[in-house]
PDB file of N, CA and C in Angstrom:
ATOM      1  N   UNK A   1      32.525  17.933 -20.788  1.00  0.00           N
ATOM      2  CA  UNK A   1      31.115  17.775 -20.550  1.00  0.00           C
ATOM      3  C   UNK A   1      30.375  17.626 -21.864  1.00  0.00           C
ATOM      4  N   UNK A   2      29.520  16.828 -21.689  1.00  0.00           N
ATOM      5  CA  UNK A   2      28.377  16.554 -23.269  1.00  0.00           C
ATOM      6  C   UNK A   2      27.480  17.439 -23.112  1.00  0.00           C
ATOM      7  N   UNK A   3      26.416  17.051 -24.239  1.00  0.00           N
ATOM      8  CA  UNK A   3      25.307  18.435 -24.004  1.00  0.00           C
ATOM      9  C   UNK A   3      24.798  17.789 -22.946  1.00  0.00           C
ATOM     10  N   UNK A   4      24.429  17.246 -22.356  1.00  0.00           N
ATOM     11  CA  UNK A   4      23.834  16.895 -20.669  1.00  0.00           C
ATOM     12  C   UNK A   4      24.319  17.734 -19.947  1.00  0.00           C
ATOM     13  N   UNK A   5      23.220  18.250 -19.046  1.00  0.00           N
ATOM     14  CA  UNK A   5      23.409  18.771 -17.737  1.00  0.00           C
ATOM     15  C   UNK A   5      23.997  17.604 -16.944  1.00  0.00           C
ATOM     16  N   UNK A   6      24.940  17.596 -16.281  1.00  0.00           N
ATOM     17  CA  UNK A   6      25.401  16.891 -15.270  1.00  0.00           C
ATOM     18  C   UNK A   6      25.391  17.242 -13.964  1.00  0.00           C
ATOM     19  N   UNK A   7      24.768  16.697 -13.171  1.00  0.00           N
ATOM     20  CA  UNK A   7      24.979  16.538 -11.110  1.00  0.00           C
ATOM     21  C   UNK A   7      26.256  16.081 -10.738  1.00  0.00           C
ATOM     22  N   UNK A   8      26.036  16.566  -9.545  1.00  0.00           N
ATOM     23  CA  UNK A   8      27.282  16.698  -8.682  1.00  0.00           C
ATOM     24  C   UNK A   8      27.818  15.357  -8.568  1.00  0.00           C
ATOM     25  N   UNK A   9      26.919  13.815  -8.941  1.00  0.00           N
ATOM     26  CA  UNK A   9      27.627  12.989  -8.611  1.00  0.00           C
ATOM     27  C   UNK A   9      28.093  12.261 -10.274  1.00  0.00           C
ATOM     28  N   UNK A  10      28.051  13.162 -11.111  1.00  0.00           N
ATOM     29  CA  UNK A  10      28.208  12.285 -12.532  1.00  0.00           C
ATOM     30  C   UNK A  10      27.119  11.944 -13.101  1.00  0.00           C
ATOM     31  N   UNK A  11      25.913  11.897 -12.392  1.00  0.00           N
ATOM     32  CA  UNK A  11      24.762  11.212 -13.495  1.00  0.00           C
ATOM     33  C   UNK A  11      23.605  12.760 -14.372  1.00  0.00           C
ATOM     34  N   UNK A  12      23.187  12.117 -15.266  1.00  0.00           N
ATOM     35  CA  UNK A  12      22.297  13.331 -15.862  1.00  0.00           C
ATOM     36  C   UNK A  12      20.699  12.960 -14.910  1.00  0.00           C
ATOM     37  N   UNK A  13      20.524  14.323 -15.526  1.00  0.00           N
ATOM     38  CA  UNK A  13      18.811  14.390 -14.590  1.00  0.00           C
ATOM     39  C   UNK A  13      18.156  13.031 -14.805  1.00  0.00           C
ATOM     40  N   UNK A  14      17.913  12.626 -16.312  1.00  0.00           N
ATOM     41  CA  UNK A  14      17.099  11.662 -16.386  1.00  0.00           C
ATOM     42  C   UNK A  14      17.800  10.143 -16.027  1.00  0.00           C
ATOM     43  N   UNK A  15      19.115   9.943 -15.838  1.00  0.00           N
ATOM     44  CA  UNK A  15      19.733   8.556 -14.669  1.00  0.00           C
ATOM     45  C   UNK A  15      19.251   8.739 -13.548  1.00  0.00           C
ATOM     46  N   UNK A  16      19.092   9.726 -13.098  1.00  0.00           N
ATOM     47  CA  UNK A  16      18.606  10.208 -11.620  1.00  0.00           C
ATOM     48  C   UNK A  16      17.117   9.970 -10.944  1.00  0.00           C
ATOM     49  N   UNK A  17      16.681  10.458 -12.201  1.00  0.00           N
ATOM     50  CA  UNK A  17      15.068  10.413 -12.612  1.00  0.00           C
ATOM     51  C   UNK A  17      14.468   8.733 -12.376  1.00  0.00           C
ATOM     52  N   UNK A  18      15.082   7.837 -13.582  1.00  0.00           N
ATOM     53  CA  UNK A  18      15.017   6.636 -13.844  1.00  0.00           C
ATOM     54  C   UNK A  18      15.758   5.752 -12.477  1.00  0.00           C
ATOM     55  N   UNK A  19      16.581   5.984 -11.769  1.00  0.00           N
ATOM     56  CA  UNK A  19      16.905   5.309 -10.389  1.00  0.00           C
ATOM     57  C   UNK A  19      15.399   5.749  -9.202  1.00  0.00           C
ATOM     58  N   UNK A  20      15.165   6.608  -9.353  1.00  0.00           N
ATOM     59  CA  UNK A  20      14.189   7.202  -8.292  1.00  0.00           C
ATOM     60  C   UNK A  20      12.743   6.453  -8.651  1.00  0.00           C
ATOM     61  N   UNK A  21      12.362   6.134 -10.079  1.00  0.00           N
ATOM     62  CA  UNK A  21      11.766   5.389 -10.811  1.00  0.00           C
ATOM     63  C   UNK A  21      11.746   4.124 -10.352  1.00  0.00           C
ATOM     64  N   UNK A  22      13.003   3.253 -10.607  1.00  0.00           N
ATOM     65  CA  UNK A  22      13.142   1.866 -10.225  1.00  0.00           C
ATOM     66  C   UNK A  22      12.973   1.570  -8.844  1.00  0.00           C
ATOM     67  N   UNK A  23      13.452   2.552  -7.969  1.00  0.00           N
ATOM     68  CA  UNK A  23      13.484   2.862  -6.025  1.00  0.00           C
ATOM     69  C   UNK A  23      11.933   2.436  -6.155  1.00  0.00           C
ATOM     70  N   UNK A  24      10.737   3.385  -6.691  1.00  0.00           N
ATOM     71  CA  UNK A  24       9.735   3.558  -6.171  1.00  0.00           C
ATOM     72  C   UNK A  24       8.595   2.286  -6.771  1.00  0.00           C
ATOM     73  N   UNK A  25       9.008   1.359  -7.664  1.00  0.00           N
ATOM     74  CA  UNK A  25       8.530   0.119  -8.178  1.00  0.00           C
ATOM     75  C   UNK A  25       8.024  -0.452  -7.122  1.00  0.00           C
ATOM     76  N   UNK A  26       8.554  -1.614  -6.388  1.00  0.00           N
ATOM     77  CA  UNK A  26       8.947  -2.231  -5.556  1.00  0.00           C
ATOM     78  C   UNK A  26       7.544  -1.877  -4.142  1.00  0.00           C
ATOM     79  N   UNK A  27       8.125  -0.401  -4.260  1.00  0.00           N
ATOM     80  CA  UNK A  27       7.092   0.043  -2.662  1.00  0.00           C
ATOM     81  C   UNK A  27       5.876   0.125  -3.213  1.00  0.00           C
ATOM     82  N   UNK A  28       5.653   0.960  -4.952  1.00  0.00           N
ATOM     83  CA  UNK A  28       4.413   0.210  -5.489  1.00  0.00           C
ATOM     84  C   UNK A  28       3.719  -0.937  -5.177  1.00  0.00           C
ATOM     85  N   UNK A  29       4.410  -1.858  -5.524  1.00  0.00           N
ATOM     86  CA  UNK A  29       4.076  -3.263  -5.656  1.00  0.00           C
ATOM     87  C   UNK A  29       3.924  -3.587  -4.238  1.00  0.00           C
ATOM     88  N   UNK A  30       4.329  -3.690  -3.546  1.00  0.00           N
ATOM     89  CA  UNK A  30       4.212  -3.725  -1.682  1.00  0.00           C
ATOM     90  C   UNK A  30       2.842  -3.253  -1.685  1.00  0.00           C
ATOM     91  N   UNK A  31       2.580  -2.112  -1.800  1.00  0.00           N
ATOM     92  CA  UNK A  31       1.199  -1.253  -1.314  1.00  0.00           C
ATOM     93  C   UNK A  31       0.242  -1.655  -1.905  1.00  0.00           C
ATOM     94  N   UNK A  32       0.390  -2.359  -3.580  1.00  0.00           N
ATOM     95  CA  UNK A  32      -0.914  -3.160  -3.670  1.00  0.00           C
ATOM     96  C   UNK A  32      -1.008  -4.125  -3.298  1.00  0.00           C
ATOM     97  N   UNK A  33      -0.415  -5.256  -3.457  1.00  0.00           N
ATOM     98  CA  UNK A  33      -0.530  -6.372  -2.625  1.00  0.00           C
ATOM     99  C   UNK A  33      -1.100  -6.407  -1.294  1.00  0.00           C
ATOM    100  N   UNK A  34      -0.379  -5.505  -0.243  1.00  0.00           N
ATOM    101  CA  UNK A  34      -1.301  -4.739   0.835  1.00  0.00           C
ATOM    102  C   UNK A  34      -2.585  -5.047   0.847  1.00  0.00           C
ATOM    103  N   UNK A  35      -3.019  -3.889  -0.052  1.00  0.00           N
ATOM    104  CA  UNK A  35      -4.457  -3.504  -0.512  1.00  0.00           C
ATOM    105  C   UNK A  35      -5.259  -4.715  -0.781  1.00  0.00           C
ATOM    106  N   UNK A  36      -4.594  -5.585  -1.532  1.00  0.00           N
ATOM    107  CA  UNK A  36      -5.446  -6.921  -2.018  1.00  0.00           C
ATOM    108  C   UNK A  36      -5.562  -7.917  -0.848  1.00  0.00           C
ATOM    109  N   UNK A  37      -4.094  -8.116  -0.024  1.00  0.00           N
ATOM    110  CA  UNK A  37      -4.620  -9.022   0.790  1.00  0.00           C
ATOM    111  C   UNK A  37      -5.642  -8.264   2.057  1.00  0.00           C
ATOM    112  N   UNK A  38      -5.646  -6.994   1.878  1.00  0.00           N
ATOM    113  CA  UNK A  38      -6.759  -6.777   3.361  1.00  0.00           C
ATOM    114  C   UNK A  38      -8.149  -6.858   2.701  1.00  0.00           C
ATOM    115  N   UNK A  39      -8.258  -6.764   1.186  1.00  0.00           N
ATOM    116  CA  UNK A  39      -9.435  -6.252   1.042  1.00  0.00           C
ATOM    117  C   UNK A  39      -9.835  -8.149   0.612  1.00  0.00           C
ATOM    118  N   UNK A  40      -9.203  -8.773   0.067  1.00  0.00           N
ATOM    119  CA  UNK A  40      -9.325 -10.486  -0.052  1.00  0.00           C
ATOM    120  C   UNK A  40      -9.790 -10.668   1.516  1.00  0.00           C
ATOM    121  N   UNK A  41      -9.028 -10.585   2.835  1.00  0.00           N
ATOM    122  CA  UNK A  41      -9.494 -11.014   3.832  1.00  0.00           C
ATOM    123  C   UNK A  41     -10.976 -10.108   4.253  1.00  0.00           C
ATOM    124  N   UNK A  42     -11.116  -8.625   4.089  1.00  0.00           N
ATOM    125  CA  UNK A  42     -12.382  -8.447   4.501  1.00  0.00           C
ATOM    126  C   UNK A  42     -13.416  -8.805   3.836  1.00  0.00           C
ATOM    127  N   UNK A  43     -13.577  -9.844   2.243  1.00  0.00           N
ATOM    128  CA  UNK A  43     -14.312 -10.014   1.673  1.00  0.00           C
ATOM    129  C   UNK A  43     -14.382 -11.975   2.384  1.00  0.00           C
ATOM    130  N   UNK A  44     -13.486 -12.146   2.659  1.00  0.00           N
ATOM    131  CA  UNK A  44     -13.949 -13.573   3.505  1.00  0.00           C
ATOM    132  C   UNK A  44     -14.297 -13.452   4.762  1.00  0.00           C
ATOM    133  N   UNK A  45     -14.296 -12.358   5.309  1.00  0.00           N
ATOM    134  CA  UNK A  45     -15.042 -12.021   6.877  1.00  0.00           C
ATOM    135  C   UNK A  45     -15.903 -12.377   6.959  1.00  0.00           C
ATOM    136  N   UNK A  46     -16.469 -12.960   8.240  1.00  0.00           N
ATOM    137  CA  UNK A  46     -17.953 -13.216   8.332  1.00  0.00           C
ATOM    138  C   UNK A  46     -18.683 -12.183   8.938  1.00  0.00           C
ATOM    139  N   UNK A  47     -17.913 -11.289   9.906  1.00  0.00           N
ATOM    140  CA  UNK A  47     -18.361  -9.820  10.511  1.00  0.00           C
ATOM    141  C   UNK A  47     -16.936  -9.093  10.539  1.00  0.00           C
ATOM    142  N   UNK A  48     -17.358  -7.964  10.637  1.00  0.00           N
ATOM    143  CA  UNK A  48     -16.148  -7.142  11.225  1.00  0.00           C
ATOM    144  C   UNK A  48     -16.788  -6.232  12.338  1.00  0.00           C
ATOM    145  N   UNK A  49     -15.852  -5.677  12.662  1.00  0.00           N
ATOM    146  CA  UNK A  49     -16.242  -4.913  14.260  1.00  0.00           C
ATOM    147  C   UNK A  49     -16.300  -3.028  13.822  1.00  0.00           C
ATOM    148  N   UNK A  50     -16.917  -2.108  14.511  1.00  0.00           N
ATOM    149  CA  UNK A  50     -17.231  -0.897  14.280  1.00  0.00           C
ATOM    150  C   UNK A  50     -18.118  -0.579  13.017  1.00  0.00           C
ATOM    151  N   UNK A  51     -17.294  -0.957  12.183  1.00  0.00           N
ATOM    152  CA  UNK A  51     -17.839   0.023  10.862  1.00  0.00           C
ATOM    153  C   UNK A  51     -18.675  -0.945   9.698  1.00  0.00           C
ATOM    154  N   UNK A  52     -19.447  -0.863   8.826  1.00  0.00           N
ATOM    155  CA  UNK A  52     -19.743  -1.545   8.007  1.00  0.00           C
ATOM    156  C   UNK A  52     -18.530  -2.327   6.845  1.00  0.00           C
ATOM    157  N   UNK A  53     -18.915  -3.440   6.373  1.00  0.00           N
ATOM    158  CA  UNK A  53     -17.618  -4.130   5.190  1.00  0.00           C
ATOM    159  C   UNK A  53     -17.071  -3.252   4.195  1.00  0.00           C
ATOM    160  N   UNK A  54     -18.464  -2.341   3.925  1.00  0.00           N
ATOM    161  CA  UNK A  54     -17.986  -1.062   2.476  1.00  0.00           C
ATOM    162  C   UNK A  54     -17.205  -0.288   3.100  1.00  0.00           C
ATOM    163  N   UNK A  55     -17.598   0.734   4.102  1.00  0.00           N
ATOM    164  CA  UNK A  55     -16.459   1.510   4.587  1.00  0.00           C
ATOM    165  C   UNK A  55     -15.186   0.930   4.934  1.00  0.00           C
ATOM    166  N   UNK A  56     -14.899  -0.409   5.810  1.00  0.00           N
ATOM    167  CA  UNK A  56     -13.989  -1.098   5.388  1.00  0.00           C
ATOM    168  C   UNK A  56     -13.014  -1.171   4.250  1.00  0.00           C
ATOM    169  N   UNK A  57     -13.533  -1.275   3.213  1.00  0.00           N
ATOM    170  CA  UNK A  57     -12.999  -1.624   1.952  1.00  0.00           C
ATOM    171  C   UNK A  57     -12.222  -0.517   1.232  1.00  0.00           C
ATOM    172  N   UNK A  58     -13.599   0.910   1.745  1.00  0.00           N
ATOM    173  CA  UNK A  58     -12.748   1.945   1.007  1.00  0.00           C
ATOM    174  C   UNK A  58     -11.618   2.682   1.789  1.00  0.00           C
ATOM    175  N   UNK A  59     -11.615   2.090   3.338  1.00  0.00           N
ATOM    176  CA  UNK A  59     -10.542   2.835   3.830  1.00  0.00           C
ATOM    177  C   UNK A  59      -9.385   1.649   3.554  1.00  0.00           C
ATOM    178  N   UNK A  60      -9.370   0.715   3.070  1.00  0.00           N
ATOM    179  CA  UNK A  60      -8.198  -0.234   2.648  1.00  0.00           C
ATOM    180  C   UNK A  60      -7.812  -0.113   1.580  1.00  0.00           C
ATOM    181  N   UNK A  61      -8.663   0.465   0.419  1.00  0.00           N
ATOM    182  CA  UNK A  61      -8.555   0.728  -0.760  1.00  0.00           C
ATOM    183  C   UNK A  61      -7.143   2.259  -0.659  1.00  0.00           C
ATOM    184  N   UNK A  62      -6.952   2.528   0.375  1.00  0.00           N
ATOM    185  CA  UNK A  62      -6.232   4.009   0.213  1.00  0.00           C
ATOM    186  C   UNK A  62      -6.788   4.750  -0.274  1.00  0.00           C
ATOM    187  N   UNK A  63      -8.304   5.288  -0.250  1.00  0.00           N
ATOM    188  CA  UNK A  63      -8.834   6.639  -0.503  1.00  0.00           C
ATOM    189  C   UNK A  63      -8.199   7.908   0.248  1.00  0.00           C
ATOM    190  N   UNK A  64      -7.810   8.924  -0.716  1.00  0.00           N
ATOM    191  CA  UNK A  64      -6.988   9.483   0.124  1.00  0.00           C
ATOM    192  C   UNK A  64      -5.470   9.463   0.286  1.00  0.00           C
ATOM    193  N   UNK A  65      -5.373   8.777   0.117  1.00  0.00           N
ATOM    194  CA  UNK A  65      -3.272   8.629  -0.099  1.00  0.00           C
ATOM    195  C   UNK A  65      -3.161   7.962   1.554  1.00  0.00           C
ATOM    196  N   UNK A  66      -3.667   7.261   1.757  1.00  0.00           N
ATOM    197  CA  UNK A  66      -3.893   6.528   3.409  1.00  0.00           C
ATOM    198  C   UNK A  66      -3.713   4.672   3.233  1.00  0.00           C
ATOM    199  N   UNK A  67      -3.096   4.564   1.906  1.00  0.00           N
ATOM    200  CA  UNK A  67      -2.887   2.777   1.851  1.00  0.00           C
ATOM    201  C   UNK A  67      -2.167   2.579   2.884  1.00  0.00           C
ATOM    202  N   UNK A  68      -1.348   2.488   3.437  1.00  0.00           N
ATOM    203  CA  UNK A  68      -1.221   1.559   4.401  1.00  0.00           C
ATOM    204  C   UNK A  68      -2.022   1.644   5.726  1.00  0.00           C
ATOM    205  N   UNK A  69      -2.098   3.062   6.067  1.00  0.00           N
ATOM    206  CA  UNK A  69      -3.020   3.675   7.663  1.00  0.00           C
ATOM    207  C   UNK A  69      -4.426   2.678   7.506  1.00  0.00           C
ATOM    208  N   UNK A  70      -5.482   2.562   6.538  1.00  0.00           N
ATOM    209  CA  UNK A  70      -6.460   2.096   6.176  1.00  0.00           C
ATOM    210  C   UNK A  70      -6.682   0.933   6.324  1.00  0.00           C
ATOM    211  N   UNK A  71      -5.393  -0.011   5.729  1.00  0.00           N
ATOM    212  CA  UNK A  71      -5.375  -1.396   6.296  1.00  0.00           C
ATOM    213  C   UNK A  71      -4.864  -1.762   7.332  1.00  0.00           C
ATOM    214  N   UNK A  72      -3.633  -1.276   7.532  1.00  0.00           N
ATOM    215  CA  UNK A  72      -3.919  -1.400   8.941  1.00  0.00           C
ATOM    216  C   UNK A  72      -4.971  -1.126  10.219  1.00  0.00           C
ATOM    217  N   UNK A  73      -5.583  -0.358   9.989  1.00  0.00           N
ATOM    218  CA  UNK A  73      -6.502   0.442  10.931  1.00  0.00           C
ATOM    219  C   UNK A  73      -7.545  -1.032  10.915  1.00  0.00           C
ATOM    220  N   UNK A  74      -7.674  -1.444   9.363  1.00  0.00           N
ATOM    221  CA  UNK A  74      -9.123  -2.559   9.257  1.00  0.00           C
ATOM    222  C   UNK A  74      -7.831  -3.882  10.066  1.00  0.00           C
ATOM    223  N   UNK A  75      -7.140  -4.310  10.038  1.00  0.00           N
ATOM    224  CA  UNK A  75      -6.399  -5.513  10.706  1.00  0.00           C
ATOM    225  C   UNK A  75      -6.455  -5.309  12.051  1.00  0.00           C
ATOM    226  N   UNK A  76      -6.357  -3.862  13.159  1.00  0.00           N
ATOM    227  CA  UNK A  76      -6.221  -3.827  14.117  1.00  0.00           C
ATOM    228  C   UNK A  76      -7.642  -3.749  14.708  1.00  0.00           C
ATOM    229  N   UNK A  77      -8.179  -2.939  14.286  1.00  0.00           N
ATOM    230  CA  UNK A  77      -9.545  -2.720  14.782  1.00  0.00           C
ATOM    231  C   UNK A  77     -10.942  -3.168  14.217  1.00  0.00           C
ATOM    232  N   UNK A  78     -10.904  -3.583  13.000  1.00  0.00           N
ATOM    233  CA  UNK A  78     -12.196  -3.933  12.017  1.00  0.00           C
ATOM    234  C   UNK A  78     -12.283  -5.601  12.097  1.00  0.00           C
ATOM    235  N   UNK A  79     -10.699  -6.282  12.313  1.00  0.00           N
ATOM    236  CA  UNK A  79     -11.058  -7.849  12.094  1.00  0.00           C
ATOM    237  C   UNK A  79     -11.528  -8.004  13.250  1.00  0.00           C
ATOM    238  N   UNK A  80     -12.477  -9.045  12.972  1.00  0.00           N
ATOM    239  CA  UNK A  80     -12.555 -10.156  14.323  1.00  0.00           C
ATOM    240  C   UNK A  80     -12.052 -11.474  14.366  1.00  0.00           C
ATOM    241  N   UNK A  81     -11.289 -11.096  15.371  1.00  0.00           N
ATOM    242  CA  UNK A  81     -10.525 -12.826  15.128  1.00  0.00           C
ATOM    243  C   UNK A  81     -11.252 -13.839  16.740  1.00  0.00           C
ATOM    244  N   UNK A  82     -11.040 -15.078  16.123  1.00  0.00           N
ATOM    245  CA  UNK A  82     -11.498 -15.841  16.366  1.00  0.00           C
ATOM    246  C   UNK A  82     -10.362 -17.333  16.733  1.00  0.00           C
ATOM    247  N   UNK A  83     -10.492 -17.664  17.963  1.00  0.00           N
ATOM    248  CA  UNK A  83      -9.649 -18.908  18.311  1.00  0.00           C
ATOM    249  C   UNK A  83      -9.624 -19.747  16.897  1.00  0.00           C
ATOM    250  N   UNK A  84      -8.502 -20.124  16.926  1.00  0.00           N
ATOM    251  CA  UNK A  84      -8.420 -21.704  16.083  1.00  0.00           C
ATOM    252  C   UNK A  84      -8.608 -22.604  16.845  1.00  0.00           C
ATOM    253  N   UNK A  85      -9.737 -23.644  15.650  1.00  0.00           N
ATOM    254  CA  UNK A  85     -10.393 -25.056  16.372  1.00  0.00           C
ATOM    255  C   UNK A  85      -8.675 -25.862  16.355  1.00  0.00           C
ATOM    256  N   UNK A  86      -8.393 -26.584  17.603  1.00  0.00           N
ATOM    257  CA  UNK A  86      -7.859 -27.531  17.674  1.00  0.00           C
ATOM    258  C   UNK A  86      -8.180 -28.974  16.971  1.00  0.00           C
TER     259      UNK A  86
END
């Protein structure tokens, strides 16, 4: 054994650390993008339904640790959609 603490599967804390690191990139990047495309579409809305556009925005924004609940909530219930012209 080196001076590293070693885990049960061979790696030191900080390989462990730095995989859990690289894991959590990715779902980063997912959750803003998220964020941008709901808050890009509620800024091209022409209305939305229930709530005002600001409250909108900040429950899409993930105030709260609620990014995804927020936009979704504004896609299911806040858009108004509208037939496409043929």
């Amino acid at each position: 054994m080196t001076g590293c603490a070693r885990l049960g599967n061979g790696r030191t804390g900080l390989e462990n650390h730095l995989n859990k690191v690289l894991v959590l990139i990715p779902v980063l990047v997912l959750a803003a993008g998220f964020v941008v495309f709901c808050e890009v579409d509620l800024a091209r809305a022409e209305e939305v339904r229930y709530l005002p556009k600001w409250i909108w925005a900040i429950f899409c924004m993930g105030i709260g640790l609620t990014i995804p609940f927020g936009g979704i909530a504004y896609l299911v219930f806040g858009k108004v959609r509208r037939p496409r012209p043929r």
